[in-house]
N, C-alpha and C. Protein backbone atom coordinates (compact mmCIF):
# COMPACT_ATOMS: atom_id res chain seq x y z
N UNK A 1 0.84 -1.18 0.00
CA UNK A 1 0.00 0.00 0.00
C UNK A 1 0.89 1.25 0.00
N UNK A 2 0.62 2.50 -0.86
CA UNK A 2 1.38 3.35 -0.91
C UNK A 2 1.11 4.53 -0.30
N UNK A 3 1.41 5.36 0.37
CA UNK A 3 0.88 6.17 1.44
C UNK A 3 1.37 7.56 0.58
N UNK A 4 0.41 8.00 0.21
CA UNK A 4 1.01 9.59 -0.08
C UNK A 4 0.40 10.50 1.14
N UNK A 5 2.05 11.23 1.17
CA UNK A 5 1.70 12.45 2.37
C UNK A 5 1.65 13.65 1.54
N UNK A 6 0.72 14.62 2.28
CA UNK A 6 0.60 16.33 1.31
C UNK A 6 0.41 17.34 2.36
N UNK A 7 1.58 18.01 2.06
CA UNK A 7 1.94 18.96 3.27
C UNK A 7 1.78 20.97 2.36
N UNK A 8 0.46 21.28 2.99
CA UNK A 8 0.74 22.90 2.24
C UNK A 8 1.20 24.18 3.78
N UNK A 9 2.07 24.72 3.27
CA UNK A 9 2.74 25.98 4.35
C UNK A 9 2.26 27.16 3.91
N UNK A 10 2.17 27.56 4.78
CA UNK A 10 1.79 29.87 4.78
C UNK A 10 2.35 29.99 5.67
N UNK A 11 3.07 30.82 5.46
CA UNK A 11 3.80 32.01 6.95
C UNK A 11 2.79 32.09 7.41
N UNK A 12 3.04 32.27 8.81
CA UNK A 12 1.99 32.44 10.24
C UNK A 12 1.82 34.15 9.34
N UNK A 13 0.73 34.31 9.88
CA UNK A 13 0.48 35.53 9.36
C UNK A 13 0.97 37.20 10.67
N UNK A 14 0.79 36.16 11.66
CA UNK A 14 1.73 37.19 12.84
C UNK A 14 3.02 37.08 12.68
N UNK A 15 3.83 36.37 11.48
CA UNK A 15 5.33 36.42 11.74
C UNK A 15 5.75 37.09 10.13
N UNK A 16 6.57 37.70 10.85
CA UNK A 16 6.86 38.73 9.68
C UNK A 16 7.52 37.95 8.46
N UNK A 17 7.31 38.62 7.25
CA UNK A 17 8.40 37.76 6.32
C UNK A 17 9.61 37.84 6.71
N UNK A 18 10.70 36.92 6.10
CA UNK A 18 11.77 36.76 6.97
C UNK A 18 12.42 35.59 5.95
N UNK A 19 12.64 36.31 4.49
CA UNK A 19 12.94 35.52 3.03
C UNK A 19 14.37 35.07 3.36
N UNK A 20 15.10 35.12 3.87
CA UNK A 20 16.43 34.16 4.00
C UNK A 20 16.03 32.91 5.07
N UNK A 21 15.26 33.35 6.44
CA UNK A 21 14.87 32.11 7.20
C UNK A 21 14.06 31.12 6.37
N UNK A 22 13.11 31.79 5.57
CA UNK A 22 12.27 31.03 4.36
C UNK A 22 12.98 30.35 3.75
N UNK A 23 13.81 30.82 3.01
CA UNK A 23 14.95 29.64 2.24
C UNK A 23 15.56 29.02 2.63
N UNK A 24 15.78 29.13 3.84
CA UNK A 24 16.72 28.02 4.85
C UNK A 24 15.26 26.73 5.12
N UNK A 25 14.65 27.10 5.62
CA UNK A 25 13.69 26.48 5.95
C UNK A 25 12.80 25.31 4.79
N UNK A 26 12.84 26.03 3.41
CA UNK A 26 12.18 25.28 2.38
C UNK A 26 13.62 24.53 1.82
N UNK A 27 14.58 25.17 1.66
CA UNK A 27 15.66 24.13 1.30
C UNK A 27 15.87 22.89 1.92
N UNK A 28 15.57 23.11 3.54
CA UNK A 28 16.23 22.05 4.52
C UNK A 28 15.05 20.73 4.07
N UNK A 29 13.84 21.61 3.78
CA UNK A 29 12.63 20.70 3.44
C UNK A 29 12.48 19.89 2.34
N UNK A 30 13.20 20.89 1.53
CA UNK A 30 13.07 19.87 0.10
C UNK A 30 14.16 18.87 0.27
N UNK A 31 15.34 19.45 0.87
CA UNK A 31 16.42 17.70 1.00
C UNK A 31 15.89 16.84 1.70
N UNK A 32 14.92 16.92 2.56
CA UNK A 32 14.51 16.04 3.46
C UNK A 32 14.11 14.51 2.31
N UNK A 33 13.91 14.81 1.26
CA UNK A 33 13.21 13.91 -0.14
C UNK A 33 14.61 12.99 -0.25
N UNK A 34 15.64 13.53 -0.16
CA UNK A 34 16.71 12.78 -0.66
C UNK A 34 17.95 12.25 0.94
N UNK A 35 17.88 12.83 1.77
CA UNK A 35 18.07 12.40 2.81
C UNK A 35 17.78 11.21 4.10
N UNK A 36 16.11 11.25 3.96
CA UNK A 36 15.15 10.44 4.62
C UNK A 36 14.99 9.33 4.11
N UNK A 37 15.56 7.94 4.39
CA UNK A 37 14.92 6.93 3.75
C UNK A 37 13.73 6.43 3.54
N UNK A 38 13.10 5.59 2.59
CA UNK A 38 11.60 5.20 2.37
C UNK A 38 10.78 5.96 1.50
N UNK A 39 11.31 7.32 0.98
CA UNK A 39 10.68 8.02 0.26
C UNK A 39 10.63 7.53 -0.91
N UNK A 40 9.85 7.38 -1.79
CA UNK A 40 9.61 7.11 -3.15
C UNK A 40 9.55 8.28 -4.05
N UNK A 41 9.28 8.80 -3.82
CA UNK A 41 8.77 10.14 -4.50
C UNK A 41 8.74 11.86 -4.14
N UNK A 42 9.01 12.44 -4.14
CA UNK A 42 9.25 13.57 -3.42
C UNK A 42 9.15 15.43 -4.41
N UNK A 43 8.06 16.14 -4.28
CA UNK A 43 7.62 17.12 -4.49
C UNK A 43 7.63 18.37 -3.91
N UNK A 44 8.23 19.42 -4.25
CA UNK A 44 8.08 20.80 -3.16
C UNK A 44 7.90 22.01 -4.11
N UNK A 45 6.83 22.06 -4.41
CA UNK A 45 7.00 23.40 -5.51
C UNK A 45 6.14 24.35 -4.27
N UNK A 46 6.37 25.72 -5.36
CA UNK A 46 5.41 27.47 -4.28
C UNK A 46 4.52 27.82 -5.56
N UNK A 47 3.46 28.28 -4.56
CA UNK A 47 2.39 28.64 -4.98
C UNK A 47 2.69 29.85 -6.67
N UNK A 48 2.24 29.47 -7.61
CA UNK A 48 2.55 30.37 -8.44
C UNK A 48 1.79 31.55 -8.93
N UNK A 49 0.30 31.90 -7.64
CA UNK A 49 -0.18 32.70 -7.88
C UNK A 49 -0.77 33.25 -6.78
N UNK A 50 -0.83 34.82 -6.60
CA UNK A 50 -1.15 35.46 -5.28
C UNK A 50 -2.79 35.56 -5.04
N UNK A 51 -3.30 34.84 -4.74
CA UNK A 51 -4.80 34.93 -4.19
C UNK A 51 -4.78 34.69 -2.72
N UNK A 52 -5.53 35.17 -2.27
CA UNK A 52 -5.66 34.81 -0.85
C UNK A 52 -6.18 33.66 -0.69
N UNK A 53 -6.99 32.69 -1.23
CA UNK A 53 -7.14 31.23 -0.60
C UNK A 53 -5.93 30.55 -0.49
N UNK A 54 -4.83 30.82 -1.40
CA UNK A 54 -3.73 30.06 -1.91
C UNK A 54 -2.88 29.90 -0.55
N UNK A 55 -2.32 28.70 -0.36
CA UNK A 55 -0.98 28.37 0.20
C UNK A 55 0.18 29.19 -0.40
N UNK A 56 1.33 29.34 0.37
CA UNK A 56 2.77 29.53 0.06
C UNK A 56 3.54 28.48 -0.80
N UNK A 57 3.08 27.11 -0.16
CA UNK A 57 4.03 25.82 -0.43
C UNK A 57 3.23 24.53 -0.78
N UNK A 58 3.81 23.61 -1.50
CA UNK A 58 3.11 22.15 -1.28
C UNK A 58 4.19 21.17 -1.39
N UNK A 59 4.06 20.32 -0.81
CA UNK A 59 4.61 19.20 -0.61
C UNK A 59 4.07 17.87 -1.01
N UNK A 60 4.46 17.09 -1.65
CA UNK A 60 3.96 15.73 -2.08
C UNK A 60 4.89 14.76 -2.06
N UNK A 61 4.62 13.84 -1.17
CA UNK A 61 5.58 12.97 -0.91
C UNK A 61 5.10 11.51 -0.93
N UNK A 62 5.78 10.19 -1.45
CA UNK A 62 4.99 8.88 -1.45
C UNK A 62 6.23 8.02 -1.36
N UNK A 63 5.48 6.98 -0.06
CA UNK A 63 5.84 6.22 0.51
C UNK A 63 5.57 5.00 0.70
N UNK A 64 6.18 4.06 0.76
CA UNK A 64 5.54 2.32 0.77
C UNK A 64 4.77 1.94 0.52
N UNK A 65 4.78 2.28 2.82
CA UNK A 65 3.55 2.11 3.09
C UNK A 65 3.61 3.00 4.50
N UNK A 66 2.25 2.49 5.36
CA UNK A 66 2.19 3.04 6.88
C UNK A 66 3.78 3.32 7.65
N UNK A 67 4.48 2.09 7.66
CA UNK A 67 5.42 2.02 8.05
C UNK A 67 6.76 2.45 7.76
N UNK A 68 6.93 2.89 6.23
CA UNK A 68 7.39 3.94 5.99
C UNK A 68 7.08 5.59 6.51
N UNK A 69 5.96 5.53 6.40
CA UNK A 69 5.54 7.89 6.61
C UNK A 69 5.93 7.38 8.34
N UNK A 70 5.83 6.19 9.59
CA UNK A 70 5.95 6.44 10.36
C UNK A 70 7.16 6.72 10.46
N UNK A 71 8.06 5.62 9.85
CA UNK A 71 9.65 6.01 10.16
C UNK A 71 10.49 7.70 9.46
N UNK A 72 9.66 7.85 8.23
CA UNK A 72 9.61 9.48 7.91
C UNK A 72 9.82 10.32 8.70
N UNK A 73 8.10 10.21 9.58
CA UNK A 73 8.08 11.06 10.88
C UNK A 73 9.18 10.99 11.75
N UNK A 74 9.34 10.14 12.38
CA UNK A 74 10.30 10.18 13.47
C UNK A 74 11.65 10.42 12.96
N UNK A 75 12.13 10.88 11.80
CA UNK A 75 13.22 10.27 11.37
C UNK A 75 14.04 11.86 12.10
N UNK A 76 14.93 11.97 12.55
CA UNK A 76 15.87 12.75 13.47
C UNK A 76 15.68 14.57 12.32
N UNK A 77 15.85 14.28 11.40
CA UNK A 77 16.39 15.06 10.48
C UNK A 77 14.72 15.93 10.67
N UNK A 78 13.93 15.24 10.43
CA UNK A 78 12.54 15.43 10.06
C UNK A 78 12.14 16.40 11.83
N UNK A 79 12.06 15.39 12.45
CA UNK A 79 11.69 16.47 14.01
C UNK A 79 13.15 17.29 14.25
N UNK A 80 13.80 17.27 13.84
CA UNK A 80 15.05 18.53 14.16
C UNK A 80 14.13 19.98 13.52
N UNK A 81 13.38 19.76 12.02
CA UNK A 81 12.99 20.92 11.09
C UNK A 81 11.50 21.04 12.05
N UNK A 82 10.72 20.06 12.28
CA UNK A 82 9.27 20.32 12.49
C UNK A 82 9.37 21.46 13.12
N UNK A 83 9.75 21.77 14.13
CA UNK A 83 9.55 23.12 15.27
C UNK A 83 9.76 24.64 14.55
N UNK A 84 10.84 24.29 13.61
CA UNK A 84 11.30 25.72 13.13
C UNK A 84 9.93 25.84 11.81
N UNK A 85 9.87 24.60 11.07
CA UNK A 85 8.34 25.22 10.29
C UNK A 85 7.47 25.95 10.91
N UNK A 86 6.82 25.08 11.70
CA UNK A 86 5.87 25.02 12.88
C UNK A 86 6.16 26.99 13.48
N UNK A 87 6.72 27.42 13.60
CA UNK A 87 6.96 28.69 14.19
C UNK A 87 7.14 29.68 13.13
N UNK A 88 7.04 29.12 11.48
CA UNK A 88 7.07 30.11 10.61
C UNK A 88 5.82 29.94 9.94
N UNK A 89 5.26 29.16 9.66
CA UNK A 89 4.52 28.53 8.69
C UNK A 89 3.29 27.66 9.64
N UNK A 90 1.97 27.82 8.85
CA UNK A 90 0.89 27.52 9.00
C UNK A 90 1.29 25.88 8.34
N UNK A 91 0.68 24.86 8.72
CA UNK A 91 0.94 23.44 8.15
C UNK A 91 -0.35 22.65 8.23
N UNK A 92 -1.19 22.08 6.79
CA UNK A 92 -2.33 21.26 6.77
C UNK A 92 -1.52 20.85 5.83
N UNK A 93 -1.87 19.06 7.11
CA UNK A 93 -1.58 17.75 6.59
C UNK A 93 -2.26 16.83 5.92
N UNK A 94 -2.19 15.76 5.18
CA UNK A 94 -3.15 14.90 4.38
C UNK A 94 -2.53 13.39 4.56
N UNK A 95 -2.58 12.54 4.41
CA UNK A 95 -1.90 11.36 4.19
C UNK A 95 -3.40 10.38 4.30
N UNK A 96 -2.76 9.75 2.59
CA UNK A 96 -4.10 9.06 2.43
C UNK A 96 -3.01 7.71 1.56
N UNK A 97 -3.93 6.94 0.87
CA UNK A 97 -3.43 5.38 0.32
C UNK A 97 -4.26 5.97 -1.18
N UNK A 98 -3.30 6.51 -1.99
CA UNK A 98 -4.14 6.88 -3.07
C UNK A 98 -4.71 6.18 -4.21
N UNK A 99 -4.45 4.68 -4.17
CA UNK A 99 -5.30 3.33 -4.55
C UNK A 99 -6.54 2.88 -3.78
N UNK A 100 -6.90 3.73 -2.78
CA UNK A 100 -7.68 3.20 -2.04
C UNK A 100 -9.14 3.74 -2.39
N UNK A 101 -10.20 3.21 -2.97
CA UNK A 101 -11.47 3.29 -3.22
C UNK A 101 -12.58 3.08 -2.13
N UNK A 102 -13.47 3.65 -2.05
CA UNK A 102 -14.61 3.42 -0.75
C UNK A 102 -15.11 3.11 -1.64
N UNK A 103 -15.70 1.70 -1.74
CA UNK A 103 -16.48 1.50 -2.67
C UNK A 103 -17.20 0.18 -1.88
């Protein structure tokens, strides 16, 4: 079973822009694709248009399975970054089995 995770970011809207911490922050994110074992697949593009519904960021990432996105999560590299997103950036998560039909 293949687990895709989908991660979209916005600057907290109380934290000021702060475009070099931003690039530190989305760089460290996008290596996380090639660093982290179990990843299959790995996506980080920015929003390419200014509307206000829009996100900043997206993330698309695919994995095994369950037991891969868990070892993802925990993986050292991964909770070293969570806190510093987390304090810049707004974060809605998804992780679904995108073969998977309710039927």
């Amino acid at each position: 079973m293949t687990i895709r995770h989908v991660v979209m970011l916005r600057r907290r809207p109380e934290v000021a822009e702060q475009r070099a911490l931003e690039t530190d922050l989305t760089t460290r994110l996008t290596g996380l694709g090639t660093e982290v074992p179990g990843v299959d697949q790995w996506s980080f593009v920015s929003n390419e248009h200014d509307r206000p519904l829009c996100w900043d960021y997206l993330l698309e990432a695919e994995l095994a399975d369950a037991a891969a996105l868990t070892a993802y999560l925990a993986h050292p590299l991964h909770q070293a970054l969570l806190p510093e997103l987390r304090a810049y950036f707004e974060l809605a998560v998804v992780d679904y089995d995108p073969r998977r039909t309710d039927e």
